[in-house]
PDB file of N, CA and C in Angstrom:
ATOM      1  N   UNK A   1     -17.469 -27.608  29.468  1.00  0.00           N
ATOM      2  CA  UNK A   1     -17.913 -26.841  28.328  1.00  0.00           C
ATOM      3  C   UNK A   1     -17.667 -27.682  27.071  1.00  0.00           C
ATOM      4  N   UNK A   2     -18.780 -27.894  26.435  1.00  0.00           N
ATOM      5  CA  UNK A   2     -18.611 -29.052  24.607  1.00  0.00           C
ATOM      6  C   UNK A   2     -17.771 -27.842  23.927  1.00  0.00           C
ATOM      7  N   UNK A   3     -17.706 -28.514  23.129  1.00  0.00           N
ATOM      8  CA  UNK A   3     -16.807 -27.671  21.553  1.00  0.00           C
ATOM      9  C   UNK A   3     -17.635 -26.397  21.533  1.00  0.00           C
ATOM     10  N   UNK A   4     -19.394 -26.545  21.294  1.00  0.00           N
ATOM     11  CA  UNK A   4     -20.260 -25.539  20.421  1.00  0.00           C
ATOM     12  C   UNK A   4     -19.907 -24.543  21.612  1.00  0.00           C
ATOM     13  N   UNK A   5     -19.899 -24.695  22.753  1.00  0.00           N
ATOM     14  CA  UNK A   5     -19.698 -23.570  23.554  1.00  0.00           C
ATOM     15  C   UNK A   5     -18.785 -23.076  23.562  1.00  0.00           C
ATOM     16  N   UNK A   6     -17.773 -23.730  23.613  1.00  0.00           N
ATOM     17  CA  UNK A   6     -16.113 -23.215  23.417  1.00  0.00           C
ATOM     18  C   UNK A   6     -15.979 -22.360  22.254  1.00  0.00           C
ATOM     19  N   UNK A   7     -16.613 -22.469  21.122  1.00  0.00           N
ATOM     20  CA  UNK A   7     -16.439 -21.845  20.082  1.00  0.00           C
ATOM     21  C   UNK A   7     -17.122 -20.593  19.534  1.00  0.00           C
ATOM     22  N   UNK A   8     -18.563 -20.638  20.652  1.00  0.00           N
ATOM     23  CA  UNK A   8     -19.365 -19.489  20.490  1.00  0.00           C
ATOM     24  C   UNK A   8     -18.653 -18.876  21.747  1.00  0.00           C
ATOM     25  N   UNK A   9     -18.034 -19.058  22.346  1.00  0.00           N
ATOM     26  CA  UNK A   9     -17.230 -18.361  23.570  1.00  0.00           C
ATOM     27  C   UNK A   9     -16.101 -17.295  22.611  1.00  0.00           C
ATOM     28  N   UNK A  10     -15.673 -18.364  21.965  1.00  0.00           N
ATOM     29  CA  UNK A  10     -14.298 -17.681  20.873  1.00  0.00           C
ATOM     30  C   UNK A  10     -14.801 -17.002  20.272  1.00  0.00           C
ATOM     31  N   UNK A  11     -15.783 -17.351  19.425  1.00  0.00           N
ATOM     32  CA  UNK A  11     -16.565 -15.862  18.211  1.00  0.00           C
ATOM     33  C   UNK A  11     -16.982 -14.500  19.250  1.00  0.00           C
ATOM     34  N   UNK A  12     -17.431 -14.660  20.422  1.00  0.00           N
ATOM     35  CA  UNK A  12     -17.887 -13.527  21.164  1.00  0.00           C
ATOM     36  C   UNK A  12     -17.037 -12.990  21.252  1.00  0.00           C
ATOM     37  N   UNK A  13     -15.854 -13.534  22.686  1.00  0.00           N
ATOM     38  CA  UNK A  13     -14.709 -12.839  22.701  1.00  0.00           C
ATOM     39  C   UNK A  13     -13.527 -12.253  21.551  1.00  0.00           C
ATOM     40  N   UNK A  14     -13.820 -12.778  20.402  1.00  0.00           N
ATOM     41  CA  UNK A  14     -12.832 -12.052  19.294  1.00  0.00           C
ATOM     42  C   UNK A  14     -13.504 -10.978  18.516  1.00  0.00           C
ATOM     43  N   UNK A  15     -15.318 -10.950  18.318  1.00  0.00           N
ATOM     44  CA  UNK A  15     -15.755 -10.319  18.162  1.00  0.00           C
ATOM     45  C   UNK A  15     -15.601  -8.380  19.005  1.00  0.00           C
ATOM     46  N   UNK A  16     -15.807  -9.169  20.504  1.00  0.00           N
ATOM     47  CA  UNK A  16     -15.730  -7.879  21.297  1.00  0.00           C
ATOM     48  C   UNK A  16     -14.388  -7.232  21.382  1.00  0.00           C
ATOM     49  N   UNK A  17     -13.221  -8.389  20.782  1.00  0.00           N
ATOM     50  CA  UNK A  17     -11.995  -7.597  20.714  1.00  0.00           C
ATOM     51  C   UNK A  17     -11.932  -6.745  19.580  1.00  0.00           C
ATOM     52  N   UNK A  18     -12.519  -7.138  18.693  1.00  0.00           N
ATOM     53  CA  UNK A  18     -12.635  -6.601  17.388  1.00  0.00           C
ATOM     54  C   UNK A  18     -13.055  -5.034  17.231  1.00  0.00           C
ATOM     55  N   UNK A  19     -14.258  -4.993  18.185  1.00  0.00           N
ATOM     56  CA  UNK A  19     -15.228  -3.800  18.694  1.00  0.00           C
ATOM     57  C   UNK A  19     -14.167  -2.971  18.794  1.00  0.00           C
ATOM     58  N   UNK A  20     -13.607  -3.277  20.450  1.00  0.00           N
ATOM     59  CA  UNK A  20     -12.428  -2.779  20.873  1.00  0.00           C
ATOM     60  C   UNK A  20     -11.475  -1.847  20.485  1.00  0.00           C
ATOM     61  N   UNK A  21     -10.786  -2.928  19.474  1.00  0.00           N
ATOM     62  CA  UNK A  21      -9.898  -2.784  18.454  1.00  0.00           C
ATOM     63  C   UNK A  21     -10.031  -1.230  17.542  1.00  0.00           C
ATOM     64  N   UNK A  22     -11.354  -1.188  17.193  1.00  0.00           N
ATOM     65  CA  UNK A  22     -11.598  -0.428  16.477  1.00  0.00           C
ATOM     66  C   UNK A  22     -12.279   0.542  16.790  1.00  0.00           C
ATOM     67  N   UNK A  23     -12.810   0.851  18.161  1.00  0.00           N
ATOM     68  CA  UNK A  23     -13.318   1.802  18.556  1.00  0.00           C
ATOM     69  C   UNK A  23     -11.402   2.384  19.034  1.00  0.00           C
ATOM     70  N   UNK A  24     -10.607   2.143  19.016  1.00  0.00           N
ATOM     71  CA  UNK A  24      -9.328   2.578  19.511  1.00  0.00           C
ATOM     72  C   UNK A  24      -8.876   3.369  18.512  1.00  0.00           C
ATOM     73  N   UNK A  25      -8.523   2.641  17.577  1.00  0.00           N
ATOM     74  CA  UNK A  25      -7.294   2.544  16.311  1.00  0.00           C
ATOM     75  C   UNK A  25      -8.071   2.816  14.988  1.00  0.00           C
ATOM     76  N   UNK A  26      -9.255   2.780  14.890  1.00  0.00           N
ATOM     77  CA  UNK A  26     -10.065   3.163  13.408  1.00  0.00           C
ATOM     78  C   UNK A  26      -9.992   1.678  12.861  1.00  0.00           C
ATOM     79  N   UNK A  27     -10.772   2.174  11.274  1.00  0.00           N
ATOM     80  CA  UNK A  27     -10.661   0.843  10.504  1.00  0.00           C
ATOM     81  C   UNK A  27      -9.221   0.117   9.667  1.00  0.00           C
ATOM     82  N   UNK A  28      -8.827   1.005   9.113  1.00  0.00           N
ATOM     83  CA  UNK A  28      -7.320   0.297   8.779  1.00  0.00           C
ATOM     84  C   UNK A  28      -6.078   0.323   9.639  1.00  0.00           C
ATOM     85  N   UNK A  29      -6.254   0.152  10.831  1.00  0.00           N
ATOM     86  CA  UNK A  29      -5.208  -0.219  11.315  1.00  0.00           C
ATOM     87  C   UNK A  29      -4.446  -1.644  11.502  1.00  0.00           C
ATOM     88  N   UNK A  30      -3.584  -2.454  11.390  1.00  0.00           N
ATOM     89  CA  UNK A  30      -3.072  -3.760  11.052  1.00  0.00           C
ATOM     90  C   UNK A  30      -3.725  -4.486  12.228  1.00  0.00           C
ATOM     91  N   UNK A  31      -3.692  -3.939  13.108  1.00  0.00           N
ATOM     92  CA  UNK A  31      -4.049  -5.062  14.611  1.00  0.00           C
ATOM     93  C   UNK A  31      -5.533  -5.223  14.166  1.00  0.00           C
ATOM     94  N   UNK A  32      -6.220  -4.083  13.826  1.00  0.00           N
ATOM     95  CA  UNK A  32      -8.046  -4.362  12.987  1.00  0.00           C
ATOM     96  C   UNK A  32      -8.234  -5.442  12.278  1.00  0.00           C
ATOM     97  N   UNK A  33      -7.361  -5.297  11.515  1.00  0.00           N
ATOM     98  CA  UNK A  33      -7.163  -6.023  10.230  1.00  0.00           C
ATOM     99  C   UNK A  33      -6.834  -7.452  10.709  1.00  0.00           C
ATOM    100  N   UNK A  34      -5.990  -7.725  11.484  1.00  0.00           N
ATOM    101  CA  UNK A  34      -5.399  -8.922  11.857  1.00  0.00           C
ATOM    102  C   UNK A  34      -6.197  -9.703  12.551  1.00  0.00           C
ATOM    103  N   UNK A  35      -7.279  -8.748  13.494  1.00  0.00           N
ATOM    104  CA  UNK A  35      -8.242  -9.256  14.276  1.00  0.00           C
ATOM    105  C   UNK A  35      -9.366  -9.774  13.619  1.00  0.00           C
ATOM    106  N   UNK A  36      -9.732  -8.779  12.695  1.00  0.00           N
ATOM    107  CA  UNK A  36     -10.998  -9.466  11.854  1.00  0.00           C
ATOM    108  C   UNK A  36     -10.764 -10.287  10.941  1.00  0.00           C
ATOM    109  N   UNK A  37      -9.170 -11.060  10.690  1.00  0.00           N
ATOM    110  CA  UNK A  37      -9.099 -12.162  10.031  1.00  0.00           C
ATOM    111  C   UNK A  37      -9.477 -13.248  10.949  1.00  0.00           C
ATOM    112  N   UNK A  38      -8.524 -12.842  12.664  1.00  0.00           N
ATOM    113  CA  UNK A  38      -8.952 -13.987  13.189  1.00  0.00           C
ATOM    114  C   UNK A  38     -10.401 -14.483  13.011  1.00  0.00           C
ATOM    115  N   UNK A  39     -11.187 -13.189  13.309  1.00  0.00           N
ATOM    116  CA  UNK A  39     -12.260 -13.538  13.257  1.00  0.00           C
ATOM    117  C   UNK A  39     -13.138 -14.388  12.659  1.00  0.00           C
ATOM    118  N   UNK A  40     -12.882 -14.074  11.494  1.00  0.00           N
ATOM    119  CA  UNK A  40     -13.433 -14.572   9.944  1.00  0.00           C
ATOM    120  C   UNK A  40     -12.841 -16.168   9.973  1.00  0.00           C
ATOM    121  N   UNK A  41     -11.809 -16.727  10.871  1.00  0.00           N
ATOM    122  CA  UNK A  41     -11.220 -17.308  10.211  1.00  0.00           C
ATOM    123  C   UNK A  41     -11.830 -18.509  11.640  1.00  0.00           C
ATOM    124  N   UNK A  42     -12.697 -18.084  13.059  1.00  0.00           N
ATOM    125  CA  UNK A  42     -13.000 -18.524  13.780  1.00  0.00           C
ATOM    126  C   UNK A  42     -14.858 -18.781  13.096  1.00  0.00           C
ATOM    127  N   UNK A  43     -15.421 -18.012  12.273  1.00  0.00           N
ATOM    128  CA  UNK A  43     -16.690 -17.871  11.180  1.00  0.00           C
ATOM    129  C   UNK A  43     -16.572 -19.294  10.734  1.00  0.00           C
ATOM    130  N   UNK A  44     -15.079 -19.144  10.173  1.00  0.00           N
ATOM    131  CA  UNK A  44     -15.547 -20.319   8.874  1.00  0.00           C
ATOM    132  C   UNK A  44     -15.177 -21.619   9.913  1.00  0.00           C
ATOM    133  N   UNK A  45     -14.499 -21.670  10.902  1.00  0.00           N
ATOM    134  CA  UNK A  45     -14.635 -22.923  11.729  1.00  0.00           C
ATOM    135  C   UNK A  45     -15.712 -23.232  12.221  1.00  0.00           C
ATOM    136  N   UNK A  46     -16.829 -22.473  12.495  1.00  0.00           N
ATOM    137  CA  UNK A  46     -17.873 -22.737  13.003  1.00  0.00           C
ATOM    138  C   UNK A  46     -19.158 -22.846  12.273  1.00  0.00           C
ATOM    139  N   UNK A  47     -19.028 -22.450  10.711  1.00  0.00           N
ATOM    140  CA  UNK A  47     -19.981 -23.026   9.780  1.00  0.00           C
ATOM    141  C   UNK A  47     -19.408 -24.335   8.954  1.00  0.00           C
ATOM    142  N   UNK A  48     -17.751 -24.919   9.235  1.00  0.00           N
ATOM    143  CA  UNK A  48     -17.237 -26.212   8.727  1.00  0.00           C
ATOM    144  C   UNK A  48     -18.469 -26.982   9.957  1.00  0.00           C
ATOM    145  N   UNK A  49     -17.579 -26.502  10.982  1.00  0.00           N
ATOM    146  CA  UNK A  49     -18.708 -27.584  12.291  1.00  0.00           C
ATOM    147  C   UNK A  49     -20.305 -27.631  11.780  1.00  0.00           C
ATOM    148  N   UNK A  50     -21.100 -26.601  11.944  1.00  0.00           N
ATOM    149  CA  UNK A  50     -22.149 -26.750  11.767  1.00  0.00           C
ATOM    150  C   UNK A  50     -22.628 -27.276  10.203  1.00  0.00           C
ATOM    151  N   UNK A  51     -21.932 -27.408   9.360  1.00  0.00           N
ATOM    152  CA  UNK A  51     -22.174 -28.041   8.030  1.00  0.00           C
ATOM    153  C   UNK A  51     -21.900 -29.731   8.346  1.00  0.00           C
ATOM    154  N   UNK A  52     -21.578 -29.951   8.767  1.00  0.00           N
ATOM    155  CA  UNK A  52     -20.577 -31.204   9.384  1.00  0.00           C
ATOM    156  C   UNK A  52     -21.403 -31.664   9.846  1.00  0.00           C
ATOM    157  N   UNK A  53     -22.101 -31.498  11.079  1.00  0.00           N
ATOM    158  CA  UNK A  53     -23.556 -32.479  12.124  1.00  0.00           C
ATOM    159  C   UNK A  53     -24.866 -31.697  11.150  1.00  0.00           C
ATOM    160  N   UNK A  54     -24.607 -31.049  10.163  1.00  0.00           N
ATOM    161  CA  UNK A  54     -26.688 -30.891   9.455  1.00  0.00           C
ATOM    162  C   UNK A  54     -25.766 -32.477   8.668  1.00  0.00           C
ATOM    163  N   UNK A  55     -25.165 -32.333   7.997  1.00  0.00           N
ATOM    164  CA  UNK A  55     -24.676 -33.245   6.965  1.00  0.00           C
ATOM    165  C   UNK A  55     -24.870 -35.100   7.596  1.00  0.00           C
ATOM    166  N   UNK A  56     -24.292 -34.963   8.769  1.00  0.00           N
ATOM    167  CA  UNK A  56     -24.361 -36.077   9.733  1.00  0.00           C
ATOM    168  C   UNK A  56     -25.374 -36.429  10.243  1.00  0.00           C
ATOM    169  N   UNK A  57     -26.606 -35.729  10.351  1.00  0.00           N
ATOM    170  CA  UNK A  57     -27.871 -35.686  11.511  1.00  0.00           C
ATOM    171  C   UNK A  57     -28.777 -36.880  10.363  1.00  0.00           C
ATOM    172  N   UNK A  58     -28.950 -38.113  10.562  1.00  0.00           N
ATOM    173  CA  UNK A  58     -30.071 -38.526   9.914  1.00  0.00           C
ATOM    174  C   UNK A  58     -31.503 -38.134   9.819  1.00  0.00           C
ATOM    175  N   UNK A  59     -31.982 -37.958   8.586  1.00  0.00           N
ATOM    176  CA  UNK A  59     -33.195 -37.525   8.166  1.00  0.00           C
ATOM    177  C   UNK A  59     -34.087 -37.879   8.507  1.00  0.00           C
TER     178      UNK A  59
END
């Protein structure tokens, strides 16, 4: 499995935990909260990457 898969593997699975999460516990609960940072925080790794190879890809 490359990185791009590994990482759209990670956004799915933290996504569906996220679902999860919050179909359980509502919206402000800390584990929600904590999850949709991971989340956000697996987002911005994967638009650094994809900014990274448009930036790299010769024209």
């Amino acid at each position: 499995m490359n990185t791009d898969e590994t990482l759209n593997q990670q956004l799915e699975d933290a996504r569906q935990r996220l679902h999860d999460l919050y179909k359980q516990y509502g919206f402000g609960h800390a584990c929600v909260l904590e999850q949709s940072m991971f989340l956000d925080e697996l987002i911005n790794q994967y638009n650094r990457m994809f900014q990274t190879k448009k930036l790299t890809q010769p024209i």
